[in-house]
C-alpha atoms as a PDB file:
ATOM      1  CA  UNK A   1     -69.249 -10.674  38.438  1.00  0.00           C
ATOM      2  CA  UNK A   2     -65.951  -9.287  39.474  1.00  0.00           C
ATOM      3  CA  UNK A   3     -66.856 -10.136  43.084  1.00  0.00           C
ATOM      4  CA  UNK A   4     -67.280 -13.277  42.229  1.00  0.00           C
ATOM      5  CA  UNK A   5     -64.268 -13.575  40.388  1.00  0.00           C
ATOM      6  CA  UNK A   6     -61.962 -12.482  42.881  1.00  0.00           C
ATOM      7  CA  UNK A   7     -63.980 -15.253  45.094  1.00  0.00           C
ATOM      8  CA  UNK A   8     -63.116 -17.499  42.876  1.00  0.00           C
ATOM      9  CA  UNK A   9     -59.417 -16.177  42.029  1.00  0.00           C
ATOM     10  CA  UNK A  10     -58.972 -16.381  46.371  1.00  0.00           C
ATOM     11  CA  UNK A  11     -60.353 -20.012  46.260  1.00  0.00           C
ATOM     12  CA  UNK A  12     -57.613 -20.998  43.586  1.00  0.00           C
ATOM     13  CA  UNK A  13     -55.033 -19.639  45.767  1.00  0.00           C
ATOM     14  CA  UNK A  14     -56.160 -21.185  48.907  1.00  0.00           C
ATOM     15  CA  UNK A  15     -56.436 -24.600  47.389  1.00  0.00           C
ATOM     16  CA  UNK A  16     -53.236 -24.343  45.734  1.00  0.00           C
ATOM     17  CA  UNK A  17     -51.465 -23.578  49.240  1.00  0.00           C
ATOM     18  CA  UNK A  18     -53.075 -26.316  50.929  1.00  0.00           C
ATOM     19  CA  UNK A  19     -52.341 -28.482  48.080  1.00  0.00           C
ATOM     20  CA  UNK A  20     -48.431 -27.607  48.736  1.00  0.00           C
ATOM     21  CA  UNK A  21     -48.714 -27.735  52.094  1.00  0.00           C
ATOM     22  CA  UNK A  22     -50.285 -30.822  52.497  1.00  0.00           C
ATOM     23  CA  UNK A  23     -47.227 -32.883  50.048  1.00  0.00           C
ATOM     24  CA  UNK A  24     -45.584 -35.656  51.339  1.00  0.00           C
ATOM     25  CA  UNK A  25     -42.127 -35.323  52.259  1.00  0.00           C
ATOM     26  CA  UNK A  26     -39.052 -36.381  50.157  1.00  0.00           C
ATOM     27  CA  UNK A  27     -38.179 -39.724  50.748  1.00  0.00           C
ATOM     28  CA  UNK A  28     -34.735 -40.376  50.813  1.00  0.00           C
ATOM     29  CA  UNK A  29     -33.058 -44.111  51.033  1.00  0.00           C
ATOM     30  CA  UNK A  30     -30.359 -44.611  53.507  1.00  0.00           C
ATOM     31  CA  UNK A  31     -27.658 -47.443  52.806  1.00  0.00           C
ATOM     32  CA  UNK A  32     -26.119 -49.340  54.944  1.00  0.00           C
ATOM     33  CA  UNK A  33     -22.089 -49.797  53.747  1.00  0.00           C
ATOM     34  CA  UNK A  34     -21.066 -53.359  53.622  1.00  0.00           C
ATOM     35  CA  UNK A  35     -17.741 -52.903  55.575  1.00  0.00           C
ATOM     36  CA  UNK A  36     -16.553 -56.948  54.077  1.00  0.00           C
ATOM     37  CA  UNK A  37     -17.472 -56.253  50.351  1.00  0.00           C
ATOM     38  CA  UNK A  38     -16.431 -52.413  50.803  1.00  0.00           C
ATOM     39  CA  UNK A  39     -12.391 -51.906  50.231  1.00  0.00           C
ATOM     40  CA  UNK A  40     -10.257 -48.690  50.491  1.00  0.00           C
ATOM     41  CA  UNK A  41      -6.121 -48.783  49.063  1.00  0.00           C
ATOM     42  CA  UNK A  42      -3.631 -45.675  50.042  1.00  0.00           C
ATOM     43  CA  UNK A  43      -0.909 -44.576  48.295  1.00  0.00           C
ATOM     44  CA  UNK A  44       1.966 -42.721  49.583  1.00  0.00           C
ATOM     45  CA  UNK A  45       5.045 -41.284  48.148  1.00  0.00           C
ATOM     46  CA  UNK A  46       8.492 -40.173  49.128  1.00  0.00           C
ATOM     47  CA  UNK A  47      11.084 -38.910  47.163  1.00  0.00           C
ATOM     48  CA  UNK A  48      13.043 -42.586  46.831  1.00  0.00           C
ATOM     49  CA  UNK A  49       9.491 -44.520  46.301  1.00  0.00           C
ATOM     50  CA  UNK A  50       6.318 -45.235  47.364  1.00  0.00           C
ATOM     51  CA  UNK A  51       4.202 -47.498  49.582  1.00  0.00           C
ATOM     52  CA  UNK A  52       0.565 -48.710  49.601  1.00  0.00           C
ATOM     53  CA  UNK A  53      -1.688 -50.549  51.353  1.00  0.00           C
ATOM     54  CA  UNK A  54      -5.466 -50.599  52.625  1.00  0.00           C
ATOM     55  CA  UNK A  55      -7.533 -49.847  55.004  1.00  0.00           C
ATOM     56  CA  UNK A  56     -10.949 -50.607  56.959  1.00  0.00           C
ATOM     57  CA  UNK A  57     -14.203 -48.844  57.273  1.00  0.00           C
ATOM     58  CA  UNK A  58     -15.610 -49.668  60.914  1.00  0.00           C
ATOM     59  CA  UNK A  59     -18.970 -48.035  59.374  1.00  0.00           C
ATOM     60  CA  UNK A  60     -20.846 -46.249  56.884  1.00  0.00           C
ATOM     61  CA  UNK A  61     -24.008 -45.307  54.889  1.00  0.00           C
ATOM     62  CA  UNK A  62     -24.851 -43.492  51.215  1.00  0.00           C
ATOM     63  CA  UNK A  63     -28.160 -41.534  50.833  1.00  0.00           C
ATOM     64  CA  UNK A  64     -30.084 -41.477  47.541  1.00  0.00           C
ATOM     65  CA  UNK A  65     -33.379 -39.684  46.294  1.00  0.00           C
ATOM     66  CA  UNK A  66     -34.918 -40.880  43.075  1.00  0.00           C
ATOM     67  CA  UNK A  67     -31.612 -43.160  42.477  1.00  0.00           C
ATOM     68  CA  UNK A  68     -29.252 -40.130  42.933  1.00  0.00           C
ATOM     69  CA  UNK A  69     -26.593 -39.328  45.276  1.00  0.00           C
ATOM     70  CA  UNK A  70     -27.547 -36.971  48.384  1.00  0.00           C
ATOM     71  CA  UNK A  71     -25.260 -37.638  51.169  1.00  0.00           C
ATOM     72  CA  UNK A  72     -23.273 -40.168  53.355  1.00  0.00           C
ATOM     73  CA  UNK A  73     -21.417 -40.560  56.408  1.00  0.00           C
ATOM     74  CA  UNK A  74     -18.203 -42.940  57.224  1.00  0.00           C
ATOM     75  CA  UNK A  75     -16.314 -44.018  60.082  1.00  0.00           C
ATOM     76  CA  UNK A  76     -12.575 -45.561  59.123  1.00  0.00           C
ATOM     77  CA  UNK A  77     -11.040 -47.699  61.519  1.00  0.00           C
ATOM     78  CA  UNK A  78      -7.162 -46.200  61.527  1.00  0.00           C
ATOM     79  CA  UNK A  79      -6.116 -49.555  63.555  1.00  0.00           C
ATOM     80  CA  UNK A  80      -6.814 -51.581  60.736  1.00  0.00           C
ATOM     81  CA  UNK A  81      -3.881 -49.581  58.770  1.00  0.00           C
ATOM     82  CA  UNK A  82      -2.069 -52.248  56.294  1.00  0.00           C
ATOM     83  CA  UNK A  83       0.754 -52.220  54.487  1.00  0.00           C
ATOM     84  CA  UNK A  84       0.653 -54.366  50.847  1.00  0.00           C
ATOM     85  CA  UNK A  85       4.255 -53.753  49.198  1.00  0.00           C
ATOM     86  CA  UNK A  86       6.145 -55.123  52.108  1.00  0.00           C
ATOM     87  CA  UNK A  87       6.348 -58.283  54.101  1.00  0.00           C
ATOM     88  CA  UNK A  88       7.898 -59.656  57.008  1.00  0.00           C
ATOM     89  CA  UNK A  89      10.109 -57.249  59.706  1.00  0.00           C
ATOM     90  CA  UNK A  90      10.121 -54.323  57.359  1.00  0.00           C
ATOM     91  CA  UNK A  91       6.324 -54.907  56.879  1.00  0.00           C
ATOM     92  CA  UNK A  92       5.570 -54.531  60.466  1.00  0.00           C
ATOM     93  CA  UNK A  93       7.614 -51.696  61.292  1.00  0.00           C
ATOM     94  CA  UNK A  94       6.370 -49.504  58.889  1.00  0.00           C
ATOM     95  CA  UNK A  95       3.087 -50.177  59.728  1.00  0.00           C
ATOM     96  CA  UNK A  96       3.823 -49.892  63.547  1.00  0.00           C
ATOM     97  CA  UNK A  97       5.617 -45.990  62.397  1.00  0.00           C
ATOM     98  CA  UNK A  98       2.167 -44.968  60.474  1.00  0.00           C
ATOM     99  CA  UNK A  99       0.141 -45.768  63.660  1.00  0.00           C
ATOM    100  CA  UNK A 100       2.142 -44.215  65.918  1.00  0.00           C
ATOM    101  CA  UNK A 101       2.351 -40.318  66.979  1.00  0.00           C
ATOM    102  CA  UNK A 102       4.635 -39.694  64.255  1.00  0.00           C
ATOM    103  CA  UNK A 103       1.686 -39.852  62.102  1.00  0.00           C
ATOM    104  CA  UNK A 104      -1.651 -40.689  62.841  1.00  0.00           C
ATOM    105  CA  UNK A 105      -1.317 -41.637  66.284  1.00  0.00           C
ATOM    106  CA  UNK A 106      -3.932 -44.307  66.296  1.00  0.00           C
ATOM    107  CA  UNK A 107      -4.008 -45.303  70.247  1.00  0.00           C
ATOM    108  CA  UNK A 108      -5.149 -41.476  70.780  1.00  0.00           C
ATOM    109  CA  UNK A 109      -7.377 -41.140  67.241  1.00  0.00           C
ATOM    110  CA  UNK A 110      -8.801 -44.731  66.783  1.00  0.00           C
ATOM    111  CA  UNK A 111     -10.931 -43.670  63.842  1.00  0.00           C
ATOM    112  CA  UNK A 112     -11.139 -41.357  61.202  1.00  0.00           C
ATOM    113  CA  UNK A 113     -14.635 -39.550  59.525  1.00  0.00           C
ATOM    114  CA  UNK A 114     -15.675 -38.065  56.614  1.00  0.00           C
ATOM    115  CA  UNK A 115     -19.230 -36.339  56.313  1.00  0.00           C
ATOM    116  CA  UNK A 116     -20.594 -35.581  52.755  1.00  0.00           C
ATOM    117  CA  UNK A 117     -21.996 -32.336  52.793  1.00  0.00           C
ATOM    118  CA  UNK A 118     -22.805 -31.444  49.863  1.00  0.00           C
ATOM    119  CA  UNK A 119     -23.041 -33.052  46.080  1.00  0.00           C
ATOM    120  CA  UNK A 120     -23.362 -32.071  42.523  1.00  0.00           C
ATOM    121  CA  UNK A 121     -24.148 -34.202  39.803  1.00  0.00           C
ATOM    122  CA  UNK A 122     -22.380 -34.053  36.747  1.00  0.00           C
ATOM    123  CA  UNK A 123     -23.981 -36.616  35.026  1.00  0.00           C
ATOM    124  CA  UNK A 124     -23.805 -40.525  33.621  1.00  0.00           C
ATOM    125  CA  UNK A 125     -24.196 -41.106  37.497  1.00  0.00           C
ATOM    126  CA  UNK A 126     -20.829 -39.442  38.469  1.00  0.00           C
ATOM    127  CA  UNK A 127     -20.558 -36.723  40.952  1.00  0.00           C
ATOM    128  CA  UNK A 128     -18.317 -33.899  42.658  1.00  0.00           C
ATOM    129  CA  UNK A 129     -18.606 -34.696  45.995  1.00  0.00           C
ATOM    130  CA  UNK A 130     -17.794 -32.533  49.147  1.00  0.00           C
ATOM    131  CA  UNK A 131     -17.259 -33.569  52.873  1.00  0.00           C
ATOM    132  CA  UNK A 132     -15.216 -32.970  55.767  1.00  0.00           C
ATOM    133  CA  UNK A 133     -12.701 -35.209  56.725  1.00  0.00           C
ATOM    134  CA  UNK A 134     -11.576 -35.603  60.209  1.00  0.00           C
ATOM    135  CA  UNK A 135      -8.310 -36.938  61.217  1.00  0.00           C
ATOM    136  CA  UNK A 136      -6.866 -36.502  64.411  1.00  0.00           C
ATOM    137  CA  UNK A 137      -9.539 -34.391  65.532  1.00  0.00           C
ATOM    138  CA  UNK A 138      -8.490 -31.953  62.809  1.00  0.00           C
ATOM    139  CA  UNK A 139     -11.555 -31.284  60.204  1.00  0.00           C
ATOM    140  CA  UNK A 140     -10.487 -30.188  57.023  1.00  0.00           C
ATOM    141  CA  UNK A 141     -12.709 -29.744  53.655  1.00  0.00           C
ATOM    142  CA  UNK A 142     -12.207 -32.288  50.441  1.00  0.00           C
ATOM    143  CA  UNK A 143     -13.641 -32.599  46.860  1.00  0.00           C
ATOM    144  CA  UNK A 144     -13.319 -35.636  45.118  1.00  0.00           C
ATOM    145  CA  UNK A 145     -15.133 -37.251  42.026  1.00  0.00           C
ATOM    146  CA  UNK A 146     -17.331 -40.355  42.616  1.00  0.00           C
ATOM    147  CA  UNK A 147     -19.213 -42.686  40.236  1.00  0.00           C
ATOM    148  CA  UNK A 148     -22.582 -44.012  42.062  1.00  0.00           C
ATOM    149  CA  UNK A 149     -24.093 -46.759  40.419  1.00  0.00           C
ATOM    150  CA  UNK A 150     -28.002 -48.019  41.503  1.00  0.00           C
ATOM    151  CA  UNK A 151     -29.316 -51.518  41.340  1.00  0.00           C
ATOM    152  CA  UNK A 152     -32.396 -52.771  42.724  1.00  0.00           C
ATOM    153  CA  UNK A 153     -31.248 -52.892  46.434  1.00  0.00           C
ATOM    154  CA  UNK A 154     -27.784 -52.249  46.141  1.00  0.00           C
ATOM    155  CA  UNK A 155     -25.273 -49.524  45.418  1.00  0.00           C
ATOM    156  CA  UNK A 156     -21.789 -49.371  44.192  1.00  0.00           C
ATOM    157  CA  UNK A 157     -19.884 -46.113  44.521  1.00  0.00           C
ATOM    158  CA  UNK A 158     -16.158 -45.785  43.534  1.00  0.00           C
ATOM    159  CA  UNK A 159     -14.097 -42.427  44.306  1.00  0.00           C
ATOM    160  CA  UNK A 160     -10.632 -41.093  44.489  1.00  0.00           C
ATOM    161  CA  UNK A 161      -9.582 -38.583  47.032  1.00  0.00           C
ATOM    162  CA  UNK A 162      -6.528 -37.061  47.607  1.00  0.00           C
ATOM    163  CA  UNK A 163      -5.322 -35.954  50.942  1.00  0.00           C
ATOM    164  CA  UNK A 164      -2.750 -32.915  52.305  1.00  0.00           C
ATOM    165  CA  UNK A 165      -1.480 -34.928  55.717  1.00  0.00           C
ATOM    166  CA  UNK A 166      -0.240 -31.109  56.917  1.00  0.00           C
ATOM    167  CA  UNK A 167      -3.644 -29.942  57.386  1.00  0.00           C
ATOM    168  CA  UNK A 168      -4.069 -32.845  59.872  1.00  0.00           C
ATOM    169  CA  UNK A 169      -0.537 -32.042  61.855  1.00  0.00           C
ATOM    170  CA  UNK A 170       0.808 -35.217  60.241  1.00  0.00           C
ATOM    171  CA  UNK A 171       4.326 -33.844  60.129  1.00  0.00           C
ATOM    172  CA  UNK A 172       6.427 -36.981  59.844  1.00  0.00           C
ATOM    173  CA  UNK A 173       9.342 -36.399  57.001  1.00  0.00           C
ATOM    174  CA  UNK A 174       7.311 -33.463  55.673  1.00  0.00           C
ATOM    175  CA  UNK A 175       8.884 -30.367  54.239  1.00  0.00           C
ATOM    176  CA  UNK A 176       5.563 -28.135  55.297  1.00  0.00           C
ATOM    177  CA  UNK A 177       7.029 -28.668  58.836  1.00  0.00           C
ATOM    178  CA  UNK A 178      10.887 -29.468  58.113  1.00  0.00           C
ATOM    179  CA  UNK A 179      13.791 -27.841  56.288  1.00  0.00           C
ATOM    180  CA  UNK A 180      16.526 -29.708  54.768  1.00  0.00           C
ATOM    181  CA  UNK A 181      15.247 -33.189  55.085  1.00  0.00           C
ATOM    182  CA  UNK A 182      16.966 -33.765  50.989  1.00  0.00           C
ATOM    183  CA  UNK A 183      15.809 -37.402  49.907  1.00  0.00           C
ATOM    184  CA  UNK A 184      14.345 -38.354  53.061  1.00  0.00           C
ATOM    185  CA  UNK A 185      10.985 -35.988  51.974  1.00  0.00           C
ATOM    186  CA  UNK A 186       7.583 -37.800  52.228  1.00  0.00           C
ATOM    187  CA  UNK A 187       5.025 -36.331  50.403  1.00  0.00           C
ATOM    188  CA  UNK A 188       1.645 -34.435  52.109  1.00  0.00           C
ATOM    189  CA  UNK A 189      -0.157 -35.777  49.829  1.00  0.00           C
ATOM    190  CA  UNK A 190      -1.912 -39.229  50.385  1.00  0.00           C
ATOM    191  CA  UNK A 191      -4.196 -41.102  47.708  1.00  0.00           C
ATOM    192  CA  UNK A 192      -7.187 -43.595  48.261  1.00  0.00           C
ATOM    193  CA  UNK A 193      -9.238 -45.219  46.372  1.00  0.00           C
ATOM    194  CA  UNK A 194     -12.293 -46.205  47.688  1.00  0.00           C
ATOM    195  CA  UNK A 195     -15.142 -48.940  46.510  1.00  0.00           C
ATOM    196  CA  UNK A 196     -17.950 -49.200  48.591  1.00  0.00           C
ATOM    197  CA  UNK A 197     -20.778 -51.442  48.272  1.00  0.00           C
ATOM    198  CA  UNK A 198     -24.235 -50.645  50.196  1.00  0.00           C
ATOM    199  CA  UNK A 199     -27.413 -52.277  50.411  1.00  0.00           C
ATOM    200  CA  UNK A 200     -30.004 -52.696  53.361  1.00  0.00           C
ATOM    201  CA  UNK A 201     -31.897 -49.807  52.842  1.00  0.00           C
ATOM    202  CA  UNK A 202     -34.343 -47.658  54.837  1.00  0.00           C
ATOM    203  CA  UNK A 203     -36.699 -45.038  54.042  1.00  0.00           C
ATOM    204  CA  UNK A 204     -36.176 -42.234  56.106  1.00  0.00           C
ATOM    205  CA  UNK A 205     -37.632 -38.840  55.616  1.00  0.00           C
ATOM    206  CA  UNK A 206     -35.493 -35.819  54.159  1.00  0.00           C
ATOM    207  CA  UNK A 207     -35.305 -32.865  55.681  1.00  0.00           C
ATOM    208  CA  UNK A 208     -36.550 -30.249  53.709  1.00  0.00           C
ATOM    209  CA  UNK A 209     -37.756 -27.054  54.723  1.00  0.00           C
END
């Protein structure tokens, strides 16, 4: 009896392995960003005002599993940089100052990344997210909340994410880099708020171990 019971326990275990091993794998769904329906605004600030404006993403996609939030990739297209409080002369040269080397030097760093790497829920489909944003070739880590919202074949995320412009050697009118610049100080940091809508989706296998 008990050698047939440890037959029988060894069997169990087997089938139980095989069982595992033989799973299918995770499933997650890759969407495609909508770069016309998607919109990103800035914000900056200086010590006499502030300015704001939008800008373009050349590319993107979001990554779900069971309706929740897993990753995402996104490509910004710095040349599409826009000013929205000014108009006319002062309009353009302000814009033409925030593309050039002073700041993000867009005819050397046409674009701009960030790569989600890793996310944790929080609940009522809102997240704290964590990528690496690249500007200027300069990566740098950021954590921002996002809302994710899932319906039928689309997807509708909203986040706000804050950016230090001296970790990317934006130096421009920054006291992280100058002394004694008085009222002429523009702030590191940098706001956006970003909406993306996503649909298009693929099923592509996770990688799990």
């Amino acid at each position: 009896m008990k050698t047939l019971s440890l037959n029988a326990l060894m069997l169990t275990v087997l089938a139980v392995l095989a069982f595992a091993f033989t799973l299918p794998e995770k499933e997650a769904m890759m969407y495609t960003v909508d770069v016309q329906q998607s919109e990103i605004t800035w914000k900056g600030e200086k010590v006499t005002g502030q300015h704001l404006g939008t800008i373009q993403l050349q590319q993107g996609s979001l990554a779900l599993e069971n309706g929740k939030l897993t990753g995402g990739s996104f490509t910004i297209d710095m040349s599409t940089l826009n000013n929205t409080d000014l108009e006319g002369e002062q309009k353009g040269k302000l814009e033409g100052h925030l593309k050039s080397d002073d700041f993000f030097g867009v005819a050397t760093y046409p674009t701009a990344t960030l790569t989600i790497t890793s996310v944790e829920p929080q609940g009522d489909d809102t997240y704290q997210v964590t990528g690496d944003l690249t500007i200027k070739d300069k990566t740098n880590q950021v954590q921002f909340p996002a809302t994710v919202t899932a319906q039928e074949n689309q997807i509708t995320a909203k986040a706000s994410i804050t950016v230090d412009r001296s970790e990317y050697d934006v130096r421009y009118g920054s006291d992280s880099f100058f002394d004694n610049l008085g009222d002429k100080v523009i702030y590191d940091d940098f706001y956006m708020e970003v909406l993306l809508v996503a649909d298009s989706p693929t099923a592509e296998k996770a990688m799990k171990e």
